[in-house]
N, C-alpha and C. Protein backbone atom coordinates (compact mmCIF):
# COMPACT_ATOMS: atom_id res chain seq x y z
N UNK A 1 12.94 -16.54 -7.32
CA UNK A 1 12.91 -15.13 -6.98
C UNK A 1 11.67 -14.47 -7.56
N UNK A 2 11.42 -13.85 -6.64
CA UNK A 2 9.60 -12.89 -7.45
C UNK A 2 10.30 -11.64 -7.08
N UNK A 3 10.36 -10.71 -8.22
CA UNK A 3 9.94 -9.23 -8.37
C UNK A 3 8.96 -8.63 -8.02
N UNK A 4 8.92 -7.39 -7.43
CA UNK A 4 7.63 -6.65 -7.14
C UNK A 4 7.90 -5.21 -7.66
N UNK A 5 7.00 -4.68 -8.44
CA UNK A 5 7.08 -3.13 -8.63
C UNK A 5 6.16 -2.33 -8.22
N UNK A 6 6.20 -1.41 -6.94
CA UNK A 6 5.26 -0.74 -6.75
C UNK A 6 5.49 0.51 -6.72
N UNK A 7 4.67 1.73 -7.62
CA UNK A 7 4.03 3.02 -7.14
C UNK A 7 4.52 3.52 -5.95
N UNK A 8 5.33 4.79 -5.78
CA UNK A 8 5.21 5.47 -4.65
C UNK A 8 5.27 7.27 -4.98
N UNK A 9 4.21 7.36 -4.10
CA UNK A 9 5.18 9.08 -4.23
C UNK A 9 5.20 9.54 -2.85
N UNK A 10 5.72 10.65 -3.08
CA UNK A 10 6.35 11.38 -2.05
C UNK A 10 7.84 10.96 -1.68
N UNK A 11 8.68 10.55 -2.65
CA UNK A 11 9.94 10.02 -2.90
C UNK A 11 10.74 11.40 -3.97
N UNK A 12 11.34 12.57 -3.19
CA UNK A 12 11.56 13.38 -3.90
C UNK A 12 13.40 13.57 -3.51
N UNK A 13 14.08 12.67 -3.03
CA UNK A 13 15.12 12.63 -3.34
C UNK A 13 16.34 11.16 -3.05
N UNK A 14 17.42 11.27 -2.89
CA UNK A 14 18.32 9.91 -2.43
C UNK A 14 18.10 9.56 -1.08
N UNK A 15 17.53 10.33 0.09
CA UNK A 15 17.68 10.19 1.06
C UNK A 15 16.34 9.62 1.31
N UNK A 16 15.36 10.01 0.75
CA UNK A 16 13.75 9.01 0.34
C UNK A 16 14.27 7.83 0.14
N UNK A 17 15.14 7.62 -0.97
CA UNK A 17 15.56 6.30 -1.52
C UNK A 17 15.71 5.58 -0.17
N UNK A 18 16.63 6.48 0.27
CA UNK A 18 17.88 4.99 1.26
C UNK A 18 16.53 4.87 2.31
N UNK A 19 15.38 5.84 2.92
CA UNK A 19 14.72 5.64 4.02
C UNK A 19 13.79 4.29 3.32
N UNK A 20 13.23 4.82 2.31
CA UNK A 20 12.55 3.00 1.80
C UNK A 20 13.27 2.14 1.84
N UNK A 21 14.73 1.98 1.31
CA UNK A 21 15.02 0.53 0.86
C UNK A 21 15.47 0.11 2.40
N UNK A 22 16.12 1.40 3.28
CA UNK A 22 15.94 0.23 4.95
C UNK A 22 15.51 -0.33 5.54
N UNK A 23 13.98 0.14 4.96
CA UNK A 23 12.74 0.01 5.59
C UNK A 23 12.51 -1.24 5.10
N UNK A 24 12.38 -1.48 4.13
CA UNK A 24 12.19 -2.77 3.27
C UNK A 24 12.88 -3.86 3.52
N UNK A 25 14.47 -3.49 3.73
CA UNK A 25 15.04 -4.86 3.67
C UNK A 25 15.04 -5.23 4.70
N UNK A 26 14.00 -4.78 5.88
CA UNK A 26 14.12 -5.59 7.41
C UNK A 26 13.13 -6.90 7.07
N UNK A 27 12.39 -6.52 6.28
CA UNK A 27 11.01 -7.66 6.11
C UNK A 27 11.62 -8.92 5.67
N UNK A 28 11.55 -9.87 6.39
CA UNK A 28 11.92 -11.40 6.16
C UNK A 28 11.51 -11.55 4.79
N UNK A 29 12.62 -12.39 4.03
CA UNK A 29 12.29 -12.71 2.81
C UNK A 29 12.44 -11.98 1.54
N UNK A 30 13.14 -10.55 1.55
CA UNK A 30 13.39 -9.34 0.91
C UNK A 30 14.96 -9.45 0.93
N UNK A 31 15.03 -9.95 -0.63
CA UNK A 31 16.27 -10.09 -0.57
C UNK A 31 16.99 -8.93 -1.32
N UNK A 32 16.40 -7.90 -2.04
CA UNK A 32 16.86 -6.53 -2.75
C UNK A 32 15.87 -5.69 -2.83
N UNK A 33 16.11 -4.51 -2.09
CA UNK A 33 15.08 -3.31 -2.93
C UNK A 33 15.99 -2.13 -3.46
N UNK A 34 15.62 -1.70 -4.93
CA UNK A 34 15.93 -0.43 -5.33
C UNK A 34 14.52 0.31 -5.32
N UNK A 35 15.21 1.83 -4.62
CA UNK A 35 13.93 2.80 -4.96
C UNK A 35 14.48 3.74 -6.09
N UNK A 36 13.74 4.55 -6.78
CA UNK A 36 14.21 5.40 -7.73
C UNK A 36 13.20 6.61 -7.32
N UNK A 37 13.67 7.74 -7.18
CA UNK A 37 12.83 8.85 -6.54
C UNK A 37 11.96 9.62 -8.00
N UNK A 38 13.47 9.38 -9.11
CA UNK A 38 12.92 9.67 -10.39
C UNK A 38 11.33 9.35 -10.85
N UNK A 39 11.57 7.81 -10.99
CA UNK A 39 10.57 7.46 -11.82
C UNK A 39 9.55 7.37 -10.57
N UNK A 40 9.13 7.34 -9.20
CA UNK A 40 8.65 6.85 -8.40
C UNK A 40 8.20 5.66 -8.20
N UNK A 41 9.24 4.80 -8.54
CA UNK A 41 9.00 3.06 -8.14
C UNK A 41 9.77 2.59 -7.17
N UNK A 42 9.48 1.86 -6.60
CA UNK A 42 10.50 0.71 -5.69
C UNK A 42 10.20 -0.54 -6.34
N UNK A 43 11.06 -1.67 -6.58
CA UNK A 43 11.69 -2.73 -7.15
C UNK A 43 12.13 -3.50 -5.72
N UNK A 44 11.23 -4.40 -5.52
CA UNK A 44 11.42 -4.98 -4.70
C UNK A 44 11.78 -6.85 -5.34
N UNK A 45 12.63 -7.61 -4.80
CA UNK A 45 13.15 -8.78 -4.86
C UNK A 45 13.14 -9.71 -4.04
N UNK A 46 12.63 -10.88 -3.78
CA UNK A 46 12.11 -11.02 -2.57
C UNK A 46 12.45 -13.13 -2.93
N UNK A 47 13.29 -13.69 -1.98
CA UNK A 47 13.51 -14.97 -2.13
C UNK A 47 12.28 -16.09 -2.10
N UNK A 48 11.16 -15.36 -1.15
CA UNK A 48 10.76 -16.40 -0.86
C UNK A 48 8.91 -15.16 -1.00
N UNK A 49 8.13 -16.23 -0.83
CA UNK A 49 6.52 -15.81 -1.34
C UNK A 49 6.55 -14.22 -0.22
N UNK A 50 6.62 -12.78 -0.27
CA UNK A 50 6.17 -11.71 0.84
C UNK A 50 5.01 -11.21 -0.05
N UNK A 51 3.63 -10.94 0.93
CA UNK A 51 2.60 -10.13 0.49
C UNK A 51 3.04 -8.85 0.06
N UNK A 52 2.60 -8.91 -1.02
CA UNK A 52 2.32 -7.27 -1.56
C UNK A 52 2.17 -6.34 -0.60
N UNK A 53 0.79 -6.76 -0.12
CA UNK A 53 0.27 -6.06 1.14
C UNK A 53 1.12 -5.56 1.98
N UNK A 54 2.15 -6.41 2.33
CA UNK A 54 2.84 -6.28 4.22
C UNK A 54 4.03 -5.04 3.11
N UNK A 55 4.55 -5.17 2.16
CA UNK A 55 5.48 -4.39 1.17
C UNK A 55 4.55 -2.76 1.66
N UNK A 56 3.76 -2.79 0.61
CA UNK A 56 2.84 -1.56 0.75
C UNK A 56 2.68 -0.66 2.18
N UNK A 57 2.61 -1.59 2.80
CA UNK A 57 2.08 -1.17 4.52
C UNK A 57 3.35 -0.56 5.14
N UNK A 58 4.29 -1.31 4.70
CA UNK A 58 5.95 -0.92 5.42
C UNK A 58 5.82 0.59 4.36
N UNK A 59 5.76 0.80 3.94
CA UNK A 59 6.37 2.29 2.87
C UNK A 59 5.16 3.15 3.81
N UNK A 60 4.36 3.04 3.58
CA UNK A 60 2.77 4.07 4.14
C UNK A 60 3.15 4.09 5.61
N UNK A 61 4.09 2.89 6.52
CA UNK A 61 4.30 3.48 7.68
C UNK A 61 5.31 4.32 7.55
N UNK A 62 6.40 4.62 6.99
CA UNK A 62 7.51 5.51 7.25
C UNK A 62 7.37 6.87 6.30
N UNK A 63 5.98 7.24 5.60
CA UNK A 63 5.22 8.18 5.56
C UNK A 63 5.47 8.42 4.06
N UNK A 64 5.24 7.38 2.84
CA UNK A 64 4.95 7.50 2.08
C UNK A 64 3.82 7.20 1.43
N UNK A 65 3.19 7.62 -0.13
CA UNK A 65 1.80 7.08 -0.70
C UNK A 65 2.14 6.10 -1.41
N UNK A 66 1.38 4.86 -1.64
CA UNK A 66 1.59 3.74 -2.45
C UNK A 66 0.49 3.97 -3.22
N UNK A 67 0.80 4.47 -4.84
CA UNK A 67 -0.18 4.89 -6.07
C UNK A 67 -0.66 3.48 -6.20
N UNK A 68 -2.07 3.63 -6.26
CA UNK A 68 -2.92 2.01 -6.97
C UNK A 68 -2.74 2.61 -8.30
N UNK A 69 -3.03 0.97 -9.42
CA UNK A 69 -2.86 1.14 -10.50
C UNK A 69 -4.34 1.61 -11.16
C-alpha cells in the first residue's frame, strides 16, 4: 500500500470533502481517500503504483487548487 498526501485548497466544508473523495475513488487503484477541509489535505491510499500526477489532475478538474510544496 503507498500513501499519498496532498495540499488542497478551496476545500471549505464536508460537502468539498465527499466531492473529492468521489472523485478520487473512481481512479483505478485508489483504494481509500480521506479529505479534511480543516487541515486542507487529502490522504490518499492507493493498492497498487497511481501517479501523483493523474491524483492532482482529478482534484484541479472538479475545481480545486493543489498547493505545491
Amino acid at each position: 500500500m503507498k500513501e499519498t498526501i496532498i495540499k488542497v485548497e478551496g476545500m471549505v466544508c464536508n460537502g468539498c470533502e465527499n466531492r473529492v473523495q468521489n472523485a478520487l475513488k473512481n481512479i483505478d487503484g485508489v483504494e481509500n481517500v480521506v479529505a479534511d477541509h480543516t487541515t486542507g489535505t487529502v490522504t490518499v491510499t492507493s493498492k497498487n503504483e497511481v501517479a501523483e500526477s493523474v491524483i492532482k489532475e482529478k482534484i484541479e478538474d472538479i475545481g480545486f487548487e493543489v498547493k505545491e510544496d
